[in-house]
Protein backbone atom coordinates (compact mmCIF):
# COMPACT_ATOMS: atom_id res chain seq x y z
CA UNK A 1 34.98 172.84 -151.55
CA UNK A 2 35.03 172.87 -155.48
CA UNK A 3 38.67 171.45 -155.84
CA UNK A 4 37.58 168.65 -153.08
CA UNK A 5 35.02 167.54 -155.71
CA UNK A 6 36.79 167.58 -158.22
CA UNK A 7 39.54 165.14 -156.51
CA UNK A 8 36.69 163.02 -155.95
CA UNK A 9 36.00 161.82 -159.54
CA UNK A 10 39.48 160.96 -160.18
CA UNK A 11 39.85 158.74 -157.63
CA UNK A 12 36.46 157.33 -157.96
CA UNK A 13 37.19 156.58 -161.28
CA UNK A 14 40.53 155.00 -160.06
CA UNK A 15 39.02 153.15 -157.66
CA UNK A 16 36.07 151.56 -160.13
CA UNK A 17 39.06 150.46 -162.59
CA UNK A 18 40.78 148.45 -160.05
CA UNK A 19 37.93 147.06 -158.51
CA UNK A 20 38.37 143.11 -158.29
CA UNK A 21 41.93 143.28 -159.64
CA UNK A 22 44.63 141.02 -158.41
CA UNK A 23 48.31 140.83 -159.02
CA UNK A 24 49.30 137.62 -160.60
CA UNK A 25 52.92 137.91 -157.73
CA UNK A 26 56.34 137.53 -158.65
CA UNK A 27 56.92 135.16 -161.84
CA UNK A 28 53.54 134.66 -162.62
CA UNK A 29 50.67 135.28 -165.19
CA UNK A 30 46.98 135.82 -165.00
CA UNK A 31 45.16 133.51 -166.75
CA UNK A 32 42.21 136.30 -167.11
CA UNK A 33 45.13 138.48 -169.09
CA UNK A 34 43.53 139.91 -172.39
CA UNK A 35 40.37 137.64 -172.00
CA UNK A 36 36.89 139.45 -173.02
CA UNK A 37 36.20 140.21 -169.82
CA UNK A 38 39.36 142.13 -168.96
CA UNK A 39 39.30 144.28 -172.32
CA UNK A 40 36.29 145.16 -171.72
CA UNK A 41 36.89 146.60 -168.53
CA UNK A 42 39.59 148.21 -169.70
CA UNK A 43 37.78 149.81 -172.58
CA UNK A 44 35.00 150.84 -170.29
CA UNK A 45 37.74 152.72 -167.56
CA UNK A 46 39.64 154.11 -170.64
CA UNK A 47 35.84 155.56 -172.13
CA UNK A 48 35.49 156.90 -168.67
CA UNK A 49 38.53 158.43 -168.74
CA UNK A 50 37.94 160.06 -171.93
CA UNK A 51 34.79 161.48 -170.53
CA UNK A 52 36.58 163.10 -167.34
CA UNK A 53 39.43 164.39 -170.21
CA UNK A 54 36.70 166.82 -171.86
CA UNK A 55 34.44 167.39 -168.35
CA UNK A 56 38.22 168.40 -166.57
CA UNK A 57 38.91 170.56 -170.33
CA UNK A 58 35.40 172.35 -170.12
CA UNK A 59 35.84 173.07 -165.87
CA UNK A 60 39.46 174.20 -166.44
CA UNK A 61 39.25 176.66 -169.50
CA UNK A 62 41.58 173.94 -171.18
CA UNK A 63 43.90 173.94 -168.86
CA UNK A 64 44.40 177.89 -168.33
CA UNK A 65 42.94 177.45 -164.65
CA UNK A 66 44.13 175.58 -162.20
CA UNK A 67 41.56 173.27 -160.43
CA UNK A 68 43.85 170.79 -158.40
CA UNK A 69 44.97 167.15 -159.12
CA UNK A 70 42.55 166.38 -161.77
CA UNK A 71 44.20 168.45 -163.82
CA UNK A 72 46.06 165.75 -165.12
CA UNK A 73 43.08 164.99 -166.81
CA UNK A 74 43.75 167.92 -169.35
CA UNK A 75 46.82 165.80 -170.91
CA UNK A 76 45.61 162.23 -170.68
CA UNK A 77 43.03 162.23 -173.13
CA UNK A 78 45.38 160.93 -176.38
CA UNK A 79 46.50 157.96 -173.76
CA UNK A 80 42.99 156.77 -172.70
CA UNK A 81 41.58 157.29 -176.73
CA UNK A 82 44.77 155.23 -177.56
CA UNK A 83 43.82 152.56 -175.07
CA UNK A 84 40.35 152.20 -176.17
CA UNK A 85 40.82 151.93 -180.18
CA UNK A 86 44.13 149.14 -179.12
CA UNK A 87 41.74 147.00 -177.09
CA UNK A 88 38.77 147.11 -179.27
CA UNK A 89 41.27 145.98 -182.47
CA UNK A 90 42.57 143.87 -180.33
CA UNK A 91 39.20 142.00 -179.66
CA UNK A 92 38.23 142.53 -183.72
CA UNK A 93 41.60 140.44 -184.68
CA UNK A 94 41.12 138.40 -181.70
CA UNK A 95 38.21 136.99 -182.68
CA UNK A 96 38.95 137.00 -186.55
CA UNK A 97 41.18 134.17 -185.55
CA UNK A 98 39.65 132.38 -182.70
CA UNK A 99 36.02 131.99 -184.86
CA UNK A 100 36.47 130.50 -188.15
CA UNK A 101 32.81 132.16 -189.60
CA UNK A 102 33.50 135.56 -188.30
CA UNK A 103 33.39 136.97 -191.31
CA UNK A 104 30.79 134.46 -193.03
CA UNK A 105 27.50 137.35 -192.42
CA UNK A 106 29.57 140.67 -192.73
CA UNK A 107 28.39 141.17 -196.76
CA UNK A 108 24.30 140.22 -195.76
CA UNK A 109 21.88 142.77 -194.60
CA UNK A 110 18.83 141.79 -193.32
């Protein structure tokens, strides 16, 4: 009962990040690709992910007991904390060039 519960979250979680997602089809391009919207989402599933990385690192004794499939879990924390620090640069830069008074308020404080 325990390992069937622990299945559970990793496919929950798989099924929340794909939620809504199409595939653009042979030759062609999303025009959603690396909007807002979409690295957001992607930041939120990869924080998510990082969460299940320690919760599967705490249940499994860091990976000295075997608890099923969401094991993987144990190794994929460096991937998912890599995805969430690209995307949220990604956004920084991406609006550093897209608004030209980014910048203009950084040195006040209120």
């Amino acid at each position: 009962m325990n390992n069937t519960l622990l299945t559970i979250y990793p496919l929950l979680w798989f099924l929340l990040v794909f939620f809504k997602a199409s595939l653009a089809g042979r030759g062609g391009r999303n025009s959603a690709f690396l909007r807002p919207e979409q690295t957001g989402m992607i930041r939120a599933a990869a924080c998510i992910g990082v969460i299940l990385h320690h919760v599967t690192q705490q249940i499994s004794s860091y990976g000295s007991r075997d608890f099923g499939p969401i094991g993987i879990f144990n190794y994929l924390g460096i991937l998912f904390t890599a995805l969430f620090f690209f995307f949220s640069g990604f956004g920084l830069i991406a609006s550093l060039y897209s608004r030209p008074d980014y910048l203009r308020n950084c040195h006040e404080i209120s």
